[in-house]
Protein backbone atom coordinates (compact mmCIF):
# COMPACT_ATOMS: atom_id res chain seq x y z
CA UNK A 1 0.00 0.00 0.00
CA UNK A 2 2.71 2.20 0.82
CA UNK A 3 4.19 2.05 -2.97
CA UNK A 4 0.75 3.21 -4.73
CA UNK A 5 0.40 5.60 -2.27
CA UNK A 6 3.59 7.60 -2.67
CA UNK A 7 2.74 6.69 -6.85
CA UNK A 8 -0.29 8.90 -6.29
CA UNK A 9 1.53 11.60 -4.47
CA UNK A 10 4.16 11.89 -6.77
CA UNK A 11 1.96 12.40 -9.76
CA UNK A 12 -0.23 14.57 -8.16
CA UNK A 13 2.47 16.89 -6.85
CA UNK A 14 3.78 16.38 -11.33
CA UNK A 15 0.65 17.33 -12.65
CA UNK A 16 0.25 20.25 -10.23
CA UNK A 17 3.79 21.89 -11.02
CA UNK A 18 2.72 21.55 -14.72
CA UNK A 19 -0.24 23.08 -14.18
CA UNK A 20 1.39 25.82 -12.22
CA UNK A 21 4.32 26.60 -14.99
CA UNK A 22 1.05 26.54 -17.58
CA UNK A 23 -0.15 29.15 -15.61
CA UNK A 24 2.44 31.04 -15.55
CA UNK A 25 3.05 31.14 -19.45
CA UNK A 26 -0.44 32.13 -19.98
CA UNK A 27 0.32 35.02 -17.88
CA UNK A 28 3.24 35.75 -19.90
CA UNK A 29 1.84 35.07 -23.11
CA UNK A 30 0.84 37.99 -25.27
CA UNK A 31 -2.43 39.76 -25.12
CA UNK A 32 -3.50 38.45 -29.10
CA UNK A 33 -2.12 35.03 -28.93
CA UNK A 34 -2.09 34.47 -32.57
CA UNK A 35 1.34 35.78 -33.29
CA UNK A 36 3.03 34.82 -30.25
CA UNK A 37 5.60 32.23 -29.07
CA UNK A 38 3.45 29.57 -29.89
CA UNK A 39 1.91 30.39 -32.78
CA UNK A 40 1.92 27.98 -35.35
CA UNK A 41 4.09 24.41 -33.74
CA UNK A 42 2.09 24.87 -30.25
CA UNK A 43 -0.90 26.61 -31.14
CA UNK A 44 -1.98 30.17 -29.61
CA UNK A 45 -0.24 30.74 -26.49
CA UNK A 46 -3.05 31.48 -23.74
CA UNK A 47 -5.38 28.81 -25.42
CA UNK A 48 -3.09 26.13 -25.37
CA UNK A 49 -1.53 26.98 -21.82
CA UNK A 50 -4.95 27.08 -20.47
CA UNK A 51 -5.84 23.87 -21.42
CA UNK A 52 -3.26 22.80 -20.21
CA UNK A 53 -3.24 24.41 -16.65
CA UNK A 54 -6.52 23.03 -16.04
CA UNK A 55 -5.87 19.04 -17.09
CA UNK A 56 -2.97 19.59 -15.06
CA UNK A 57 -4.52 21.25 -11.75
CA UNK A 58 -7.45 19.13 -12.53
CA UNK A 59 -5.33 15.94 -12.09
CA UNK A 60 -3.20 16.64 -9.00
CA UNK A 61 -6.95 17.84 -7.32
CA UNK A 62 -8.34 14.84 -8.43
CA UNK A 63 -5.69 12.29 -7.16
CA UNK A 64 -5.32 14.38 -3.64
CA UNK A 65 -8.94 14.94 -3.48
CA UNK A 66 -9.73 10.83 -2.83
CA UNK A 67 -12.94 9.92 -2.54
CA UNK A 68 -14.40 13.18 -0.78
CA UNK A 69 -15.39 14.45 -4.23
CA UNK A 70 -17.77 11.75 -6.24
CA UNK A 71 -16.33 10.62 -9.91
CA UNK A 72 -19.56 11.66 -11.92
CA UNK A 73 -18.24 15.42 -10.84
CA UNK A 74 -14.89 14.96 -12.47
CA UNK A 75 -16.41 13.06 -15.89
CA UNK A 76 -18.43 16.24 -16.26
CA UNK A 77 -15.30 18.95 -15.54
CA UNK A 78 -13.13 16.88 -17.85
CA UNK A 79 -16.07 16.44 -19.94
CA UNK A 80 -16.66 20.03 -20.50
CA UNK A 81 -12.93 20.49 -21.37
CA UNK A 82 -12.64 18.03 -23.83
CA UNK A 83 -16.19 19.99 -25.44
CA UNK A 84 -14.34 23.26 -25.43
CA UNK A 85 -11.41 21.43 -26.91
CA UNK A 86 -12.88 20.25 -29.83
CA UNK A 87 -15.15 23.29 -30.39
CA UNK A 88 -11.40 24.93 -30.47
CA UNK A 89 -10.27 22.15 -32.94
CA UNK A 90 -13.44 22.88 -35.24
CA UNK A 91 -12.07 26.28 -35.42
CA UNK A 92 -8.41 25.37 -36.11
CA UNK A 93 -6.50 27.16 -39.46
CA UNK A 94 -3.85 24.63 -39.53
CA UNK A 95 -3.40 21.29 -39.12
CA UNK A 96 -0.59 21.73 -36.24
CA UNK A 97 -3.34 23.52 -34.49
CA UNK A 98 -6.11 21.40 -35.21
CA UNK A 99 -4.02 18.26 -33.88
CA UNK A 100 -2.49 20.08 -30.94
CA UNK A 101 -6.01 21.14 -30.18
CA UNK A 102 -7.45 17.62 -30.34
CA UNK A 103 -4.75 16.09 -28.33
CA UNK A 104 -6.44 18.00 -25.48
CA UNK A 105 -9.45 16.75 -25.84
CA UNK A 106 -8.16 13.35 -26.01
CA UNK A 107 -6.05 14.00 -22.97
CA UNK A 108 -9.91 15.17 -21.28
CA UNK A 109 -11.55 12.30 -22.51
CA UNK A 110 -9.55 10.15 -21.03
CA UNK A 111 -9.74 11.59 -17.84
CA UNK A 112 -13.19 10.97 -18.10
CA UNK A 113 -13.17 7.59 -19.13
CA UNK A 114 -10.66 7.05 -15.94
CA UNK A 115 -13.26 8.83 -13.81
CA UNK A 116 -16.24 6.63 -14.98
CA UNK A 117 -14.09 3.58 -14.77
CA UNK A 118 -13.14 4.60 -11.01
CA UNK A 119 -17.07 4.70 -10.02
CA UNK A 120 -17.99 1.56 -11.50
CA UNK A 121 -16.75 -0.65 -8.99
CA UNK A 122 -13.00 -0.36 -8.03
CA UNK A 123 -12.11 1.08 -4.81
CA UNK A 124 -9.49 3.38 -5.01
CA UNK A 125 -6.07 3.89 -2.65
CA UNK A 126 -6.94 5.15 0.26
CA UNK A 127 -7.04 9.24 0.24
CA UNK A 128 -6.47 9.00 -3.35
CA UNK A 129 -8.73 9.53 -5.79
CA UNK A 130 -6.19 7.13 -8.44
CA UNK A 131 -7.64 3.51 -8.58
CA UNK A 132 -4.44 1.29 -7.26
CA UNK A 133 -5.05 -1.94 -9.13
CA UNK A 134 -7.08 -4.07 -9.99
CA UNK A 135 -9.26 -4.51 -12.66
CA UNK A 136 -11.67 -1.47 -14.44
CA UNK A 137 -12.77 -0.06 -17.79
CA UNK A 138 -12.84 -1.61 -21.07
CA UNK A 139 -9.34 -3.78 -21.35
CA UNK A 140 -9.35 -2.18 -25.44
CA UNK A 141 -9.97 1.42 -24.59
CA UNK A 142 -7.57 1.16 -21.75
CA UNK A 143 -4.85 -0.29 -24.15
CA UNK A 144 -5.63 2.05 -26.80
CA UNK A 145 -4.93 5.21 -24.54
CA UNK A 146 -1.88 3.45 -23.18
CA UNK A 147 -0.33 3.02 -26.48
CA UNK A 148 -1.94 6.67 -27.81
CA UNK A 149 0.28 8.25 -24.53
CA UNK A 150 3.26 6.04 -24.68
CA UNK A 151 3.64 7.34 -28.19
CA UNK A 152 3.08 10.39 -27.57
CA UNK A 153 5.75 11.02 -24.35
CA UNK A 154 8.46 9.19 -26.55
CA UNK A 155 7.73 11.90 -29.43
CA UNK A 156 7.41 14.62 -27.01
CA UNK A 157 10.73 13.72 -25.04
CA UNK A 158 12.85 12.98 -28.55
CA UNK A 159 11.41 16.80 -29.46
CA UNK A 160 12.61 17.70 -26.59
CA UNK A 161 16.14 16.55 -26.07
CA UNK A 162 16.82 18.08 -29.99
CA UNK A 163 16.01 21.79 -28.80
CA UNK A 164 18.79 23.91 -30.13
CA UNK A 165 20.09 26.07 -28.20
CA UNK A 166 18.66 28.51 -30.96
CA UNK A 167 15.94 27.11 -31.06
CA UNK A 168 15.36 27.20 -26.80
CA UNK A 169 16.18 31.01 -26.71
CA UNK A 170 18.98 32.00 -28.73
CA UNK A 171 22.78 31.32 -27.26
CA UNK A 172 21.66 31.92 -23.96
CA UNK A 173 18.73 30.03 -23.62
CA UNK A 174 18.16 26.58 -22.18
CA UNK A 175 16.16 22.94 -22.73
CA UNK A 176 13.52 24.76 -20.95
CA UNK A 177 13.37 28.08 -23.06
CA UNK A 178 11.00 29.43 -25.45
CA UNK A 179 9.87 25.89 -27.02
CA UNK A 180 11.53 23.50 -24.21
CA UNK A 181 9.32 24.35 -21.42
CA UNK A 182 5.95 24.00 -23.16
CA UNK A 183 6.97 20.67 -24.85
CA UNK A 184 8.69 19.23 -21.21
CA UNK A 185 5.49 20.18 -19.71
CA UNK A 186 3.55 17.94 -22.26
CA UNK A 187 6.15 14.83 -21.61
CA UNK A 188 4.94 15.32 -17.81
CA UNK A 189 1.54 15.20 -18.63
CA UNK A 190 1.81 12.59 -21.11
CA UNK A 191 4.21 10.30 -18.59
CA UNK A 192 1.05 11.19 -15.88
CA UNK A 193 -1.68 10.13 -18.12
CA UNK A 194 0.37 6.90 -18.81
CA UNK A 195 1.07 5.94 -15.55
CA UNK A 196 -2.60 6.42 -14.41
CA UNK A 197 -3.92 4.38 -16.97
CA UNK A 198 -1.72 1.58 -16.13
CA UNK A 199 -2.88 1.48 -12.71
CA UNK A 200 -6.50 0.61 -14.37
């Protein structure tokens, strides 16, 4: 018990730093959004950092929150994120954008299939809101999603680890500079998502 426990902790305390940094860029991000950092590879800035911030705050408060919040309540707030996620995507110019954009609703529908799967039976870890083994969901969906994520945190972290220093900043950027950060934040979230579906 003590392993899943400190499995749960450690992702929640993951997804709530990414959430946090996500916050932070949107903060920083400029005002239009179109032209900005992210335009183009990553999508507007705010939009994309929002959606992020909240699958990321929504995670860490859902694996902290245990069983003191009921799962139907986090299908719907996942739910509704994955709607305004593909109401973004319907609206995409590019096809960059329109898959960046759909990757977060995947990333919310899977949260909600996760929550769904969580009230249907399985007893989660105690104070934790993550089921800790045992069996739950649809074995096919479950694998599909695994191997959807796995994908996508090796593409994410092989993007990552060929950042230029140009590329990060200019010469005196870093890994984590003006493209780093917002693609090491995804190969959290990614590695999260992952993880929590293996524990279905």
């Amino acid at each position: 018990m003590y392993g899943p426990a400190v499995l749960s902790w450690l992702l929640a305390v993951v997804a709530a730093v990414t959430g946090g940094l996500c916050l932070l860029r949107m903060r920083a991000a400029p005002a239009g959004g179109g032209g900005g950092r992210d335009a183009g590879e990553h999508g507007p800035g705010r939009g994309s950092d929002a959606a992020e911030a909240a699958m990321g705050l929504g995670m860490a408060v859902m694996i902290a929150a245990g069983d003191h919040l009921p799962p139907p309540l986090w299908a719907w707030a996942f739910g509704l994120l994955a709607a305004v996620s593909l109401l973004a995507a319907a609206g995409s110019g590019t096809a960059r954008l329109l898959a960046h954009r759909l990757h977060h609703a995947v990333g919310a529908l899977a949260m909600v299939y996760m929550t769904l799967a969580m009230g249907s039976g399985q007893h989660p870890h105690p104070a934790m809101a993550m089921p800790m083994g045992g069996a739950a969901g649809l074995p096919a969906v479950t694998g599909l999603l695994l191997l959807y994520f796995g994908g996508y945190a090796l593409w994410t972290g092989s993007r990552l680890f060929t950042v230029t220093a140009h590329q990060a900043g200019g010469a005196g950027g870093s890994l984590l500079g003006a493209n780093g950060l917002p693609r090491a934040c995804r190969l959290a979230m990614g590695v999260g998502m992952f993880a929590m579906l293996l524990t279905l």
